[in-house]
PDB file of N, CA and C in Angstrom:
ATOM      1  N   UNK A   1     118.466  52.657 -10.019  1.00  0.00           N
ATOM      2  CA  UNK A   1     117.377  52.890 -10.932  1.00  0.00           C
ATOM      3  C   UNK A   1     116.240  51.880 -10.691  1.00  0.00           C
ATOM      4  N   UNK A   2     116.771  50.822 -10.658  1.00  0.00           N
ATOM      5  CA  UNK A   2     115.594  49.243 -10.316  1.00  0.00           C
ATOM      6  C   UNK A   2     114.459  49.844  -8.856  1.00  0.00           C
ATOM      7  N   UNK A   3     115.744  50.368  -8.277  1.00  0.00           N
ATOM      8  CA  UNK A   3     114.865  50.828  -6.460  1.00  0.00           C
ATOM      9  C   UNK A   3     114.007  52.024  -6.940  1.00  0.00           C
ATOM     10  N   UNK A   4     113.945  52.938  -7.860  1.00  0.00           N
ATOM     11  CA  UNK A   4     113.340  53.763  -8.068  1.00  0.00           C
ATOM     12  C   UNK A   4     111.857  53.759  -8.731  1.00  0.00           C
ATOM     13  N   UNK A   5     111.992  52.280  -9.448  1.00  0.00           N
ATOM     14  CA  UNK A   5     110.867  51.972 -10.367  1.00  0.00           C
ATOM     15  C   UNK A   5     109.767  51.016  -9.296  1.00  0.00           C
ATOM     16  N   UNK A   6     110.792  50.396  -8.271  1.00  0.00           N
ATOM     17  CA  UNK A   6     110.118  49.532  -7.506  1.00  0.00           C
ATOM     18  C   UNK A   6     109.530  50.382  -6.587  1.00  0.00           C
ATOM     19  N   UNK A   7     109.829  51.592  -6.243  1.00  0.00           N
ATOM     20  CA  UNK A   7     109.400  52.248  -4.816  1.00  0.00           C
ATOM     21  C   UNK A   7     108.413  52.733  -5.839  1.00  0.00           C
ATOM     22  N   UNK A   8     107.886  53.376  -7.033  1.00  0.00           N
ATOM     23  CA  UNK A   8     106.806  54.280  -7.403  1.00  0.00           C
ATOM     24  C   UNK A   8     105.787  53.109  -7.877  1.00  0.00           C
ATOM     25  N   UNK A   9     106.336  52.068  -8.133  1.00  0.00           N
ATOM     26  CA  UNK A   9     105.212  50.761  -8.308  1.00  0.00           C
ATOM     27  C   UNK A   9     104.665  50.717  -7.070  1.00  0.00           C
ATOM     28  N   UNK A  10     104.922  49.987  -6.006  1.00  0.00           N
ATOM     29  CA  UNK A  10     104.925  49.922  -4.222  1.00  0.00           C
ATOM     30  C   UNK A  10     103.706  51.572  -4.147  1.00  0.00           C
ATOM     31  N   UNK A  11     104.062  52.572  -4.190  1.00  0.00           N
ATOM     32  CA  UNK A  11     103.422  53.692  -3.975  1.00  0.00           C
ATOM     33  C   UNK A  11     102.327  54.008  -4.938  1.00  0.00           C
ATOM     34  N   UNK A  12     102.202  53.382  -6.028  1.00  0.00           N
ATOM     35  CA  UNK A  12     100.909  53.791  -7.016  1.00  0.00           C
ATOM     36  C   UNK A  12      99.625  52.436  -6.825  1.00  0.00           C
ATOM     37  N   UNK A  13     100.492  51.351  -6.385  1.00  0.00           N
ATOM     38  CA  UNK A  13      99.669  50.035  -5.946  1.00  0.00           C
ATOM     39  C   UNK A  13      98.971  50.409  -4.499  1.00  0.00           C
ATOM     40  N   UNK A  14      99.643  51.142  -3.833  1.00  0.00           N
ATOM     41  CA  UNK A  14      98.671  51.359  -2.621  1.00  0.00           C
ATOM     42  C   UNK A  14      97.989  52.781  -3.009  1.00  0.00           C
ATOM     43  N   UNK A  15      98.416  53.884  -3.702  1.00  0.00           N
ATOM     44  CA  UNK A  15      97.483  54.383  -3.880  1.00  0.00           C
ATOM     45  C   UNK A  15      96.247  54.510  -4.676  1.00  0.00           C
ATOM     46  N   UNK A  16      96.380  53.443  -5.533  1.00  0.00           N
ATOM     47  CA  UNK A  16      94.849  52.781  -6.488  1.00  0.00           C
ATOM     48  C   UNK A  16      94.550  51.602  -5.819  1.00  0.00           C
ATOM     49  N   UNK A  17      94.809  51.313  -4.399  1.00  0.00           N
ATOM     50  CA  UNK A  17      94.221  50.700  -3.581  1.00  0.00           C
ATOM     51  C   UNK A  17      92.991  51.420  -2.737  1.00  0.00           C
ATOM     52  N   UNK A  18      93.590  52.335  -2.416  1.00  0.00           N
ATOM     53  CA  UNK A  18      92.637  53.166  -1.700  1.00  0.00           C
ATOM     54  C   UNK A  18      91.278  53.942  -2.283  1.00  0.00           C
ATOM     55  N   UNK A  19      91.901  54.216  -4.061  1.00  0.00           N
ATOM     56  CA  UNK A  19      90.966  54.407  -4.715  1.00  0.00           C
ATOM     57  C   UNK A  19      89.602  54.241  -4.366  1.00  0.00           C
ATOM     58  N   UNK A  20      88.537  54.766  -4.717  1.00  0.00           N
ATOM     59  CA  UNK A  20      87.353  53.943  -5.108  1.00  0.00           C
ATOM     60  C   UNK A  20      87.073  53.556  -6.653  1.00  0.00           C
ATOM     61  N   UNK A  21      86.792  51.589  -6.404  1.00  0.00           N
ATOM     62  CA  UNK A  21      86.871  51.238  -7.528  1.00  0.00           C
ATOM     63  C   UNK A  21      85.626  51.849  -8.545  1.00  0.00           C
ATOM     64  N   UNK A  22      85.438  51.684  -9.464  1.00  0.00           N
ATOM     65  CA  UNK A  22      84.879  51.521 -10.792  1.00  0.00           C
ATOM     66  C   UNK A  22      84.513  50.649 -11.421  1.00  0.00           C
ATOM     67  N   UNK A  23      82.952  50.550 -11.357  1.00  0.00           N
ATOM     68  CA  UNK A  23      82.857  49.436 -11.994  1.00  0.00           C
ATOM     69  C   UNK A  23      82.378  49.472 -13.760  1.00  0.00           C
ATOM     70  N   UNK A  24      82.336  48.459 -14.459  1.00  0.00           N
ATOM     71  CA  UNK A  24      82.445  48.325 -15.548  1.00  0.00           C
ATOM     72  C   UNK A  24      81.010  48.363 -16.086  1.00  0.00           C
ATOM     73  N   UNK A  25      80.342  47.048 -15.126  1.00  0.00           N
ATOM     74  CA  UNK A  25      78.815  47.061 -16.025  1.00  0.00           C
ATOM     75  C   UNK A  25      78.113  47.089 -14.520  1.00  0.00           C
ATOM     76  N   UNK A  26      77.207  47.377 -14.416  1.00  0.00           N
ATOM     77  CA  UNK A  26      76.534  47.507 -13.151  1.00  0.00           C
ATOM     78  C   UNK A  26      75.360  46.014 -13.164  1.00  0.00           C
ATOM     79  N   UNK A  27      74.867  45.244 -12.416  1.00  0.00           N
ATOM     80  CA  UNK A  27      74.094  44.111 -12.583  1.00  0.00           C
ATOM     81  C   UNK A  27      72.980  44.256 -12.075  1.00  0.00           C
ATOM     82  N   UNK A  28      72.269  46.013 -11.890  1.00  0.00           N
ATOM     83  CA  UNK A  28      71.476  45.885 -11.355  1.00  0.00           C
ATOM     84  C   UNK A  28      70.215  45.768 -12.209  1.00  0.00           C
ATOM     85  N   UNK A  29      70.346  45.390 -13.194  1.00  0.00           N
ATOM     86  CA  UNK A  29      68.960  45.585 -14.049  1.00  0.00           C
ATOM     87  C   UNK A  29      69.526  43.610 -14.116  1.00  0.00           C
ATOM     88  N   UNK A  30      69.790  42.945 -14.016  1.00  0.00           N
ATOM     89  CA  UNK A  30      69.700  41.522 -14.048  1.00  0.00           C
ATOM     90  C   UNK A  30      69.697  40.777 -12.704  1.00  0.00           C
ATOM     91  N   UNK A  31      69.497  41.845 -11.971  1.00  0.00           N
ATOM     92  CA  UNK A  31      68.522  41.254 -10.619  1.00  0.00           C
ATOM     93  C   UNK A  31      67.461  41.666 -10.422  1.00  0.00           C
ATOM     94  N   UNK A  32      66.895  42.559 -11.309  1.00  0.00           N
ATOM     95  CA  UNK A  32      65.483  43.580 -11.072  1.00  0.00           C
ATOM     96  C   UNK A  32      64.900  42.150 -11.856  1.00  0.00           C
ATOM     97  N   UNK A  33      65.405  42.382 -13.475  1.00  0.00           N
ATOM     98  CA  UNK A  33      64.992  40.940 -13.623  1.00  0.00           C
ATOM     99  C   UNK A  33      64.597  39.700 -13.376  1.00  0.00           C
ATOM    100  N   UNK A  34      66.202  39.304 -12.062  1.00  0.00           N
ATOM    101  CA  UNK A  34      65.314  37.735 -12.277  1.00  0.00           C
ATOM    102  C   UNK A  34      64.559  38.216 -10.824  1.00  0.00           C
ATOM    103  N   UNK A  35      63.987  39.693 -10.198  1.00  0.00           N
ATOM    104  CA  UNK A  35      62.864  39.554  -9.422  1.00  0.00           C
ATOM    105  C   UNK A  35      61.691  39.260  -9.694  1.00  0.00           C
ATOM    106  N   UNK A  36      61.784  39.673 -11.141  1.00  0.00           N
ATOM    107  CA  UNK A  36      60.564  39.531 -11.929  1.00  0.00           C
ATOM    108  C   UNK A  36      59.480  38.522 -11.683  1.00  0.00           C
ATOM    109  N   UNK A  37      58.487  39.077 -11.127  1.00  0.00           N
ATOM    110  CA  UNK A  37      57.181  38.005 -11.054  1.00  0.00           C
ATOM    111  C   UNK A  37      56.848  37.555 -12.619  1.00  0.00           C
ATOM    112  N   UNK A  38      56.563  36.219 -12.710  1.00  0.00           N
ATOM    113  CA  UNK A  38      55.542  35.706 -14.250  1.00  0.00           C
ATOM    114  C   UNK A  38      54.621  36.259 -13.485  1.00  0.00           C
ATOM    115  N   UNK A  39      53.161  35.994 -14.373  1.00  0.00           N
ATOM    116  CA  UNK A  39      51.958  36.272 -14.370  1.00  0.00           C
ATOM    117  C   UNK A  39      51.390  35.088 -14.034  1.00  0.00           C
ATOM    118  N   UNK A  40      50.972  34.802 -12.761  1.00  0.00           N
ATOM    119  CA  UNK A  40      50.439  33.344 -12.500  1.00  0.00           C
ATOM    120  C   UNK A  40      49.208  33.117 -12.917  1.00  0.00           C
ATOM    121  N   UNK A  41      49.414  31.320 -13.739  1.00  0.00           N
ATOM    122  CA  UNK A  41      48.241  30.508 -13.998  1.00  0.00           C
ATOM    123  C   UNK A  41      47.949  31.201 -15.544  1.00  0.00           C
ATOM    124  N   UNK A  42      49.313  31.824 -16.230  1.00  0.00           N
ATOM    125  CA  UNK A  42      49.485  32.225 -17.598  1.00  0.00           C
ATOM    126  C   UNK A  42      49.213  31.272 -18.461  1.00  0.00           C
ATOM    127  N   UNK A  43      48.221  31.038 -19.258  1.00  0.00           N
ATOM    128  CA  UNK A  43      47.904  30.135 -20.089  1.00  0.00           C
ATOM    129  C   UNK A  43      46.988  30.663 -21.699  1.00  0.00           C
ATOM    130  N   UNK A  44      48.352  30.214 -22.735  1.00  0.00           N
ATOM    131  CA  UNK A  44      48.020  30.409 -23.992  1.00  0.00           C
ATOM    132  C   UNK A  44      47.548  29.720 -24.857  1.00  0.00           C
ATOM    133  N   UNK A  45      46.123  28.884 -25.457  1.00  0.00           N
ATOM    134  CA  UNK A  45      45.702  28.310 -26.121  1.00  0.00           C
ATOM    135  C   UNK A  45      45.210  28.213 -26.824  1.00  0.00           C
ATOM    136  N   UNK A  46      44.475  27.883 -28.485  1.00  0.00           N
ATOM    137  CA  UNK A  46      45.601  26.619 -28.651  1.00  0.00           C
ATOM    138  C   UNK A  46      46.589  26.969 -29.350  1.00  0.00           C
ATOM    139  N   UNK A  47      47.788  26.224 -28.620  1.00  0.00           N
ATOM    140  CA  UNK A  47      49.183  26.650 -29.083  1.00  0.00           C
ATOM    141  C   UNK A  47      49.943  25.592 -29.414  1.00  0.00           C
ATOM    142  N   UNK A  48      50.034  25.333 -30.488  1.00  0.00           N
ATOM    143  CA  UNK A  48      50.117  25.739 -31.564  1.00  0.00           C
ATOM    144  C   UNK A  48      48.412  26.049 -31.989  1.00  0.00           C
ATOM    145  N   UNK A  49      48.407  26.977 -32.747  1.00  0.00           N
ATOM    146  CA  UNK A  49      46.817  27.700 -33.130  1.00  0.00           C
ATOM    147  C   UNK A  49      46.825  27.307 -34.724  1.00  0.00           C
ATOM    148  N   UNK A  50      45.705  26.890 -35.198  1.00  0.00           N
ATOM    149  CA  UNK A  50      45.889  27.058 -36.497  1.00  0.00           C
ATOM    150  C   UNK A  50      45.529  28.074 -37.442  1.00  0.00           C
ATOM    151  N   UNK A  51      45.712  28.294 -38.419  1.00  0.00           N
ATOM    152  CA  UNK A  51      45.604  29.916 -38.783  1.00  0.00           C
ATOM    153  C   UNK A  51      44.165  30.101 -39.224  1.00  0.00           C
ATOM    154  N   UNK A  52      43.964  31.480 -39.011  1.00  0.00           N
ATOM    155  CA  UNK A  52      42.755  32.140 -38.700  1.00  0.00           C
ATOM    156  C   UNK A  52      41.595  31.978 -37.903  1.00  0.00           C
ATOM    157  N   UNK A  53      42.230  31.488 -36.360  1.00  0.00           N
ATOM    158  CA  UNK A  53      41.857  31.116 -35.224  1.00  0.00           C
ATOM    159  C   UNK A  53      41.760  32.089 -34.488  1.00  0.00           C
ATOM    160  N   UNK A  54      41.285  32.324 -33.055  1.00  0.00           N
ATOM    161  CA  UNK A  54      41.276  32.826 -32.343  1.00  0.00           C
ATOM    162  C   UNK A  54      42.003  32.391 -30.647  1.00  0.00           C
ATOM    163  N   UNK A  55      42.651  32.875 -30.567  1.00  0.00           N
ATOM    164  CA  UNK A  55      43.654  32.864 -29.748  1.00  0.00           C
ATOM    165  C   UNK A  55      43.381  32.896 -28.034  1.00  0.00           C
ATOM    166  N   UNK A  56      43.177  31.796 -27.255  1.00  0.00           N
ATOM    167  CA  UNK A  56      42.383  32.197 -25.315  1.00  0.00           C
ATOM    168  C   UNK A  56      43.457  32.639 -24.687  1.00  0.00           C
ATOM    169  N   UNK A  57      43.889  33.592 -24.431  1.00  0.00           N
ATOM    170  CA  UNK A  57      44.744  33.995 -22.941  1.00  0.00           C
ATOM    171  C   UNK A  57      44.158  34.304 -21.628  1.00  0.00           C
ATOM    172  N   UNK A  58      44.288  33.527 -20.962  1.00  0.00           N
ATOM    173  CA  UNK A  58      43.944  33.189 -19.643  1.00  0.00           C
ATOM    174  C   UNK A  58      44.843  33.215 -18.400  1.00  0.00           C
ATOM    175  N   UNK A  59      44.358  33.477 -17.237  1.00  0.00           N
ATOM    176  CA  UNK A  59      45.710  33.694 -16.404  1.00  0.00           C
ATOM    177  C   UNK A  59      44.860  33.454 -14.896  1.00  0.00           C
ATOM    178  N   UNK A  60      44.984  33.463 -13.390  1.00  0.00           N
ATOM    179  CA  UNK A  60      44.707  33.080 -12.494  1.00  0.00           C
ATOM    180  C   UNK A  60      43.791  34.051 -12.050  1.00  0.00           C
ATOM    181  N   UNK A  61      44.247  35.924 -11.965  1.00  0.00           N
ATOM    182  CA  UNK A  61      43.657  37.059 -11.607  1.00  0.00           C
ATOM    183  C   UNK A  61      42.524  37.543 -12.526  1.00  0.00           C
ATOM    184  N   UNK A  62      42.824  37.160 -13.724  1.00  0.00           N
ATOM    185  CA  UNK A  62      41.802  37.781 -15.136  1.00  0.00           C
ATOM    186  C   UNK A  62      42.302  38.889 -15.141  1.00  0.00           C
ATOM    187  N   UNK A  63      43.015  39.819 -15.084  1.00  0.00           N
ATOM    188  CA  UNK A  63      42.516  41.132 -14.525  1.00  0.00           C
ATOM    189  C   UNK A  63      42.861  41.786 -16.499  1.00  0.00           C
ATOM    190  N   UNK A  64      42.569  42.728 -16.728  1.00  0.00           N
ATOM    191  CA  UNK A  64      42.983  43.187 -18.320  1.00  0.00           C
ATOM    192  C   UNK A  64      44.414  43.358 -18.616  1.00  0.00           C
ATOM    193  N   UNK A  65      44.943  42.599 -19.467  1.00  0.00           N
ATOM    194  CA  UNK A  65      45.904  42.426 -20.247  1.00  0.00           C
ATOM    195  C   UNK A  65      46.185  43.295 -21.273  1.00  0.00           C
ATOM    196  N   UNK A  66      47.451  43.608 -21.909  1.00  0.00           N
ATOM    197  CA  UNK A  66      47.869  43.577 -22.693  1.00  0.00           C
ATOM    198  C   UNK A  66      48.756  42.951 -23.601  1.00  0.00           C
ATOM    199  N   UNK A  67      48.622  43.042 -25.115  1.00  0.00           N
ATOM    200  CA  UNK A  67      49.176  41.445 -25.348  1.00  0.00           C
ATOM    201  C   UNK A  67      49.849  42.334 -26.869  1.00  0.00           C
ATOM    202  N   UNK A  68      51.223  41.941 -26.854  1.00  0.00           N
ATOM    203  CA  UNK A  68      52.017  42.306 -28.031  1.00  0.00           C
ATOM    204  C   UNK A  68      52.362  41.060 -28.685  1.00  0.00           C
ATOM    205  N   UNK A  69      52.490  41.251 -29.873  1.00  0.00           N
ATOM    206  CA  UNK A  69      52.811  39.966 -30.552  1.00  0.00           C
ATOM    207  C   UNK A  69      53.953  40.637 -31.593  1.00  0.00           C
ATOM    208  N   UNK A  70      55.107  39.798 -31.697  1.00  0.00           N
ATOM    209  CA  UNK A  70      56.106  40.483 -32.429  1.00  0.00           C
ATOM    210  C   UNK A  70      56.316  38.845 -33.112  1.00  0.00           C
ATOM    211  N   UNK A  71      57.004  39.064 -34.557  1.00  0.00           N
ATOM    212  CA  UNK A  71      58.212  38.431 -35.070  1.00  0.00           C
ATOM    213  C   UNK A  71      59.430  37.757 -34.540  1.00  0.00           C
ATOM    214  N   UNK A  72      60.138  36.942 -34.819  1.00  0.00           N
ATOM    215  CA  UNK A  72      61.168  37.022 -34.515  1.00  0.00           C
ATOM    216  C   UNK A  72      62.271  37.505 -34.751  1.00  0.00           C
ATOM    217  N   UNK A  73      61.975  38.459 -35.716  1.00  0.00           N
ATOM    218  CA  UNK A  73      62.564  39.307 -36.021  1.00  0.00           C
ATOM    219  C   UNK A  73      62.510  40.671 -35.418  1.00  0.00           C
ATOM    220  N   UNK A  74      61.224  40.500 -34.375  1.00  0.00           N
ATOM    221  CA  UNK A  74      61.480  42.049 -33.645  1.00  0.00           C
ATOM    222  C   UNK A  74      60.324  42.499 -33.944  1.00  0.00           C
ATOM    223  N   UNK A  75      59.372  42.218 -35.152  1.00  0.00           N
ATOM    224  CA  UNK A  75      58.767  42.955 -36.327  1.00  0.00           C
ATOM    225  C   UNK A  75      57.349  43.190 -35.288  1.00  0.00           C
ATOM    226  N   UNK A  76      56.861  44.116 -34.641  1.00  0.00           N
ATOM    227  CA  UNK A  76      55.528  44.472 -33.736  1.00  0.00           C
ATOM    228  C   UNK A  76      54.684  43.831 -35.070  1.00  0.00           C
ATOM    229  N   UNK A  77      53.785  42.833 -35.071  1.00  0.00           N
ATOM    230  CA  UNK A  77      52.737  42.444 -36.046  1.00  0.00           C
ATOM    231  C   UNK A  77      51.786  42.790 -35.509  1.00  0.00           C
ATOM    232  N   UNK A  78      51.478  43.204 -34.045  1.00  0.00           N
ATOM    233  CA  UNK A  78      49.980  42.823 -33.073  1.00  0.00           C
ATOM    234  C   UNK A  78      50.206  43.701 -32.023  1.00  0.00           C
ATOM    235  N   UNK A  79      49.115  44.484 -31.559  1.00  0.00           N
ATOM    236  CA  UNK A  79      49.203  44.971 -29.622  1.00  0.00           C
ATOM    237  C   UNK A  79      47.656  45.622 -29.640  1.00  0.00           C
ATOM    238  N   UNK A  80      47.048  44.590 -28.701  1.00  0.00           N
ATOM    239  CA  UNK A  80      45.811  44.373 -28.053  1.00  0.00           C
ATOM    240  C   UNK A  80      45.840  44.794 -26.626  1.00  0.00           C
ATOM    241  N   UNK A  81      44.537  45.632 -25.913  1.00  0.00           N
ATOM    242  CA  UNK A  81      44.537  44.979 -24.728  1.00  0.00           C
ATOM    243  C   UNK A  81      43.126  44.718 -24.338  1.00  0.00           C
ATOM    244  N   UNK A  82      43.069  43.704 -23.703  1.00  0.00           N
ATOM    245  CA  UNK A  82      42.181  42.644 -23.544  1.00  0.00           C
ATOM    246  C   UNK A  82      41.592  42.837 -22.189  1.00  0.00           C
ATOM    247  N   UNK A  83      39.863  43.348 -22.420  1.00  0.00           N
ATOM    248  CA  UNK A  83      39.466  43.056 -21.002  1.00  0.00           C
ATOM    249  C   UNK A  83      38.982  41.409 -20.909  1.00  0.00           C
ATOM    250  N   UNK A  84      38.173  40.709 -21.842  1.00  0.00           N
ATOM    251  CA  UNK A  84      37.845  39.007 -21.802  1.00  0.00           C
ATOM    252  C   UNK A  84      39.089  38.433 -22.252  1.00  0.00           C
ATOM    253  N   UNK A  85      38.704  37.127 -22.680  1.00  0.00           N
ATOM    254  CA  UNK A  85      40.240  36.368 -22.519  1.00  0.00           C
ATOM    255  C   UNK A  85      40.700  36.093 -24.178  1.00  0.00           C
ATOM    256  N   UNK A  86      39.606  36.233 -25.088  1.00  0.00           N
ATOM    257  CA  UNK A  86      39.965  36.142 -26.545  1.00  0.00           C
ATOM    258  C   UNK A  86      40.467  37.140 -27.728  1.00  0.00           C
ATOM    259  N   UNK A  87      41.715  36.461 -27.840  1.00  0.00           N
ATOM    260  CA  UNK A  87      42.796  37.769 -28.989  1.00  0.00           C
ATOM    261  C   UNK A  87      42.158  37.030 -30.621  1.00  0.00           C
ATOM    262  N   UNK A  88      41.812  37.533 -31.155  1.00  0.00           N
ATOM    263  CA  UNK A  88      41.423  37.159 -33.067  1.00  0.00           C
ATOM    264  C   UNK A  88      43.004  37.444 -33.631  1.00  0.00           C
ATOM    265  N   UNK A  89      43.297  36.470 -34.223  1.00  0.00           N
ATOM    266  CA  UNK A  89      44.731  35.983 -34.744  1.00  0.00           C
ATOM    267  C   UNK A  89      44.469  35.658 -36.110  1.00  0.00           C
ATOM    268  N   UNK A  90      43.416  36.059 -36.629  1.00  0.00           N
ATOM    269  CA  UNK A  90      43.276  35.773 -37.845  1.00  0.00           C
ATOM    270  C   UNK A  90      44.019  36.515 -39.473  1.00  0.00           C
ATOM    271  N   UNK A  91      44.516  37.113 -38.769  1.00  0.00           N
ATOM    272  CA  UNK A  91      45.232  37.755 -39.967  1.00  0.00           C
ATOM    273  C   UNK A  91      46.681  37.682 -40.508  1.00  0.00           C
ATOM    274  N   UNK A  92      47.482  36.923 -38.608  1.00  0.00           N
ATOM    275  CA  UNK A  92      48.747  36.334 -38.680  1.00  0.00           C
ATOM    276  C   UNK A  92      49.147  35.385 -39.737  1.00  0.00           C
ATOM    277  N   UNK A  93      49.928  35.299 -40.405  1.00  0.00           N
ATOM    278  CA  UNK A  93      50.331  33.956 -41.158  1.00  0.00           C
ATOM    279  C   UNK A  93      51.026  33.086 -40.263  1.00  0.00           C
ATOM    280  N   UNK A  94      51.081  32.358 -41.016  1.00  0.00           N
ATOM    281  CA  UNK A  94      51.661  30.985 -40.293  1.00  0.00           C
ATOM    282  C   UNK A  94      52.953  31.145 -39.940  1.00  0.00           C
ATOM    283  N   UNK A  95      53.515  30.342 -38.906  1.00  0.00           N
ATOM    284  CA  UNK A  95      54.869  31.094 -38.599  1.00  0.00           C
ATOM    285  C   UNK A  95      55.221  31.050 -36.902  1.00  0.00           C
ATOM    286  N   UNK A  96      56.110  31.513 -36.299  1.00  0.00           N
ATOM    287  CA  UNK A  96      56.565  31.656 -35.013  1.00  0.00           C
ATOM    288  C   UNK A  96      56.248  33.194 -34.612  1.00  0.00           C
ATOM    289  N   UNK A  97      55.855  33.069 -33.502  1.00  0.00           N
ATOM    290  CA  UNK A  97      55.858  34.455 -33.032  1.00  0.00           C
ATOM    291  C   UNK A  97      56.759  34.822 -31.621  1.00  0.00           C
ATOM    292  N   UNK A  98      56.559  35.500 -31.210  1.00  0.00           N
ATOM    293  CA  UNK A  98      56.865  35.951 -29.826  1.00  0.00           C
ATOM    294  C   UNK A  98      55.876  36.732 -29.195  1.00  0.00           C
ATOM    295  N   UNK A  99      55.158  36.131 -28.152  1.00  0.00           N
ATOM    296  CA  UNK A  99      53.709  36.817 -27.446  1.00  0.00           C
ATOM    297  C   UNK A  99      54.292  37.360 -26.343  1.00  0.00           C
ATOM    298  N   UNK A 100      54.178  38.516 -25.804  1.00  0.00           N
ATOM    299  CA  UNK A 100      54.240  39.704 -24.504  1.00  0.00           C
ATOM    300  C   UNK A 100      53.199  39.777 -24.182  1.00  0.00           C
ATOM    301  N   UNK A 101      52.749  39.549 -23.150  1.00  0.00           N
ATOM    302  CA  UNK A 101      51.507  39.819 -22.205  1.00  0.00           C
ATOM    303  C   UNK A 101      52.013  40.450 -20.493  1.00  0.00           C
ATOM    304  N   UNK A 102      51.224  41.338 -20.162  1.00  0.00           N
ATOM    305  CA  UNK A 102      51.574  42.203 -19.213  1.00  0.00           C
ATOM    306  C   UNK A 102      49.914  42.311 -18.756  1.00  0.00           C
ATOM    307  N   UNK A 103      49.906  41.942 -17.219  1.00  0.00           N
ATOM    308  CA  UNK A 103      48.845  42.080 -16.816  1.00  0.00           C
ATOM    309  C   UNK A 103      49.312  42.722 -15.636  1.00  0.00           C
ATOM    310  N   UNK A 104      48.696  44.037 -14.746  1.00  0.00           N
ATOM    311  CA  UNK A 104      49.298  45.031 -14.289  1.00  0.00           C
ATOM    312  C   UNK A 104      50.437  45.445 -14.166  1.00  0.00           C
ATOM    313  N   UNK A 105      51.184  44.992 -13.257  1.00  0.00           N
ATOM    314  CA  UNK A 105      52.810  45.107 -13.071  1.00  0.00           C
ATOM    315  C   UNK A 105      53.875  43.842 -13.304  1.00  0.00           C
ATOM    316  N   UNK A 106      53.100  42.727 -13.544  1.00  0.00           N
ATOM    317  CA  UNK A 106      53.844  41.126 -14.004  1.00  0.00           C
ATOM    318  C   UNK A 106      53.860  41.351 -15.851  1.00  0.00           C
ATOM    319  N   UNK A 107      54.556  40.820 -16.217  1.00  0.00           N
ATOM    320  CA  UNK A 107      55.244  40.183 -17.399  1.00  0.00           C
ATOM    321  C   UNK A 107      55.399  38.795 -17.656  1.00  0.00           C
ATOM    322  N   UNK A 108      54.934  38.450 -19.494  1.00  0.00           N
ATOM    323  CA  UNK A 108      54.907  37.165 -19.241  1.00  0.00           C
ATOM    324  C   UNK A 108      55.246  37.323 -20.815  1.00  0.00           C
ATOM    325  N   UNK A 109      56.683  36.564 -21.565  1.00  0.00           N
ATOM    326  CA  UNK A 109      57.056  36.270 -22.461  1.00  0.00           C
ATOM    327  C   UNK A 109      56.759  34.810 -22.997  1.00  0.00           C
ATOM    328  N   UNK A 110      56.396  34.525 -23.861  1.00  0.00           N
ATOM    329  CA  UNK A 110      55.919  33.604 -24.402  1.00  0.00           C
ATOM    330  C   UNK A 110      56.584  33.316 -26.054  1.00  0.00           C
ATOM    331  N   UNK A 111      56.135  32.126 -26.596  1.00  0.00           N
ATOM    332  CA  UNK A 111      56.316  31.323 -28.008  1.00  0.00           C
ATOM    333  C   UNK A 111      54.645  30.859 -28.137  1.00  0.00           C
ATOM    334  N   UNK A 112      54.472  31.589 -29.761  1.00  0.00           N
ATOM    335  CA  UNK A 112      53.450  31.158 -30.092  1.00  0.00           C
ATOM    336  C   UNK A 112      53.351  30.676 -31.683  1.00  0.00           C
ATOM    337  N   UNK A 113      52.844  29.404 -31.988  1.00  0.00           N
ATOM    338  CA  UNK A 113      53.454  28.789 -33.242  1.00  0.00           C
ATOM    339  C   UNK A 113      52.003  28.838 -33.897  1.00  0.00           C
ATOM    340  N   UNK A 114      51.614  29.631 -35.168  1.00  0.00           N
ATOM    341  CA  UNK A 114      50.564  29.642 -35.735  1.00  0.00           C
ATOM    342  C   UNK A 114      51.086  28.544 -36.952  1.00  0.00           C
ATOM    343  N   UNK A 115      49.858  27.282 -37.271  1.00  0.00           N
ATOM    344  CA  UNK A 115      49.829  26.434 -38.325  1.00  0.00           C
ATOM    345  C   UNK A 115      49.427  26.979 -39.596  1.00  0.00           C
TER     346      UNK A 115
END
């Protein structure tokens, strides 16, 4: 009986050898990722901003932006897009944000702390 259990173990181990495996999570979206270009010469000022300021985003190309501003909670408060370099932030309260800016095909995540 022992030789019987051992020979169909022996025979199911080589045949889910040959298998093709399966994979579980695929990693290709966390190398697309870290291909990810920033947006060079990305620059958010003044940051910390004080409230009911106006906000410079600046970057190396200029080229027109778009600029989301969320919560940290997720909460979309803001989405501009910008051909000059000044966002009006005047209506934000004080608080932490999270700034998204996308200037053609680059991405650029940011922290923005309104006083």
């Amino acid at each position: 009986m022992k030789k019987i259990y051992l020979l169909l173990t022996c025979i199911s181990l080589i045949c889910f050898s040959f298998a093709p495996g399966i994979q579980a999570q695929s990693d290709t979206a966390e190398t697309q990722a870290s291909k990810s270009i920033k947006i060079e010469g990305l620059r958010l000022f003044p940051n910390p901003a004080p409230a009911g300021s106006v906000l410079y985003i600046t970057s190396t190309k200029n080229l027109t932006k778009t600029v989301s501003i969320f919560t940290v909670l997720g909460e979309k408060v803001l989405f501009k897009v910008l051909i000059g370099k000044e966002l009006d932030i005047t209506h934000l309260n004080p608080g932490v944000y999270v700034i998204k800016v996308t200037e053609g095909d680059l991405k650029a995540t940011k922290k923005l702390i309104i006083k």
